[in-house]
C-alpha atoms as a PDB file:
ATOM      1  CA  UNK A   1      -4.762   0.065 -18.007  1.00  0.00           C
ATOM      2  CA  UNK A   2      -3.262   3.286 -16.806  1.00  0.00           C
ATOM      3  CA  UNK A   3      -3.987   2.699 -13.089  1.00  0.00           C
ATOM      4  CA  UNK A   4      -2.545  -1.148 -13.132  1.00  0.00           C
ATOM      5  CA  UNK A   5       0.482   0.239 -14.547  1.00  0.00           C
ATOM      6  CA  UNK A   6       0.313   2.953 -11.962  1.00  0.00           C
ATOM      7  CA  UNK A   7      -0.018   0.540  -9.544  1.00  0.00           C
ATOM      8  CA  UNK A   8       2.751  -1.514 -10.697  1.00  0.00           C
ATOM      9  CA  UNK A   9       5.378   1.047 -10.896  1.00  0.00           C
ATOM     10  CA  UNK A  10       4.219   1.814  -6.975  1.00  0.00           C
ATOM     11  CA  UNK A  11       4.761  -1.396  -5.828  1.00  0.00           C
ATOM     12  CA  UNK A  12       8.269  -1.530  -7.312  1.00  0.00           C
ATOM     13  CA  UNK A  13       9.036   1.321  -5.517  1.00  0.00           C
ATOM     14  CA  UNK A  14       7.890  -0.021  -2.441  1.00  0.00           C
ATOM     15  CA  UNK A  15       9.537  -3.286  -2.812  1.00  0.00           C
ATOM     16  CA  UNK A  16      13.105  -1.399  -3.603  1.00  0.00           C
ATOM     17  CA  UNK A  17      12.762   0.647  -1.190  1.00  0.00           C
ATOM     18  CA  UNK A  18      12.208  -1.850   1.741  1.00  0.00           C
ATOM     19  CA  UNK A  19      14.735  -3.645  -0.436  1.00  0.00           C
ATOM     20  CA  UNK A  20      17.545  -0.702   0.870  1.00  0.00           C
ATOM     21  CA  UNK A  21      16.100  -0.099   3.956  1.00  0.00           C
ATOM     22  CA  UNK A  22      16.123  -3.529   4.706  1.00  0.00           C
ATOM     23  CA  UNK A  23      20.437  -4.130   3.828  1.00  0.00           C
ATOM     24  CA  UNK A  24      20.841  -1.224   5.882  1.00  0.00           C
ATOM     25  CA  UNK A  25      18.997  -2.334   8.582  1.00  0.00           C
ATOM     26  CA  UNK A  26      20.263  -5.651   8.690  1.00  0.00           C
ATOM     27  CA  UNK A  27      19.692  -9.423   8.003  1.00  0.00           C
ATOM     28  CA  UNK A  28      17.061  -9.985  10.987  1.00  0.00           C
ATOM     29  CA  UNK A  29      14.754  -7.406   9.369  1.00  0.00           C
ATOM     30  CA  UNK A  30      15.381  -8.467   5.905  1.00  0.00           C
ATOM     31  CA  UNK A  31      12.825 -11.326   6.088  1.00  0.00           C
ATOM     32  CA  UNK A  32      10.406  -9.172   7.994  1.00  0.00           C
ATOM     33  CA  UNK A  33      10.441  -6.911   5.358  1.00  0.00           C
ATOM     34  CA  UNK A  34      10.154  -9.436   2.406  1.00  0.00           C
ATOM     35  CA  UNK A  35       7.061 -10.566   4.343  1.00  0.00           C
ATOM     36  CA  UNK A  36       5.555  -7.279   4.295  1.00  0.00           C
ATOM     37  CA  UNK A  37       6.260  -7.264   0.227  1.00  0.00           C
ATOM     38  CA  UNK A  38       5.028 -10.242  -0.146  1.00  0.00           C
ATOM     39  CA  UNK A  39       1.673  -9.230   1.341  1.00  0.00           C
ATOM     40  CA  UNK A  40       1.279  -5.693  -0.461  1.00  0.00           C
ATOM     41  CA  UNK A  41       1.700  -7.756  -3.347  1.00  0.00           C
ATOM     42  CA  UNK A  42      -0.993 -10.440  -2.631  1.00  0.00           C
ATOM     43  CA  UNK A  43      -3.013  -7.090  -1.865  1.00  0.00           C
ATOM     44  CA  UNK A  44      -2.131  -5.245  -5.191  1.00  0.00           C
ATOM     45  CA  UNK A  45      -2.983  -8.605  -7.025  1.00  0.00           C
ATOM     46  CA  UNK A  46      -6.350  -8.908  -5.022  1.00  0.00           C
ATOM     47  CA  UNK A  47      -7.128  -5.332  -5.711  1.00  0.00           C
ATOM     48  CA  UNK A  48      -6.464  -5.891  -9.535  1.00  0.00           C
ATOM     49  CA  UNK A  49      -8.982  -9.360  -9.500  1.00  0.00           C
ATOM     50  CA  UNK A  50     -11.782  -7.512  -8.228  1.00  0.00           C
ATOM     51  CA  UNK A  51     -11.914  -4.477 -10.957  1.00  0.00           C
ATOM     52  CA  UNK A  52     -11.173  -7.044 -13.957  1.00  0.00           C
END
């Protein structure tokens, strides 16, 4: 339980962070970005299916 909420709080971060990085850098990168969140998610969730 521990390391799923560890996990969580992680990918949050990551996801605000490319978030910002992602305003500053502009529109065109925005959706390249959301992408890339989009996958580390489908990764964390993956991740989190095989120990269960």
């Amino acid at each position: 339980m521990r390391a799923r909420i560890h996990a969580l709080i992680w990918g949050l971060a990551l996801a605000l962070l490319a978030s910002a990085t992602a305003r500053a850098a502009g529109v065109d990168e925005y959706a390249g970005l959301q992408d890339e969140i989009r996958d580390l998610r489908s990764r964390l969730e993956a991740k989190r299916a095989d120990k269960v």
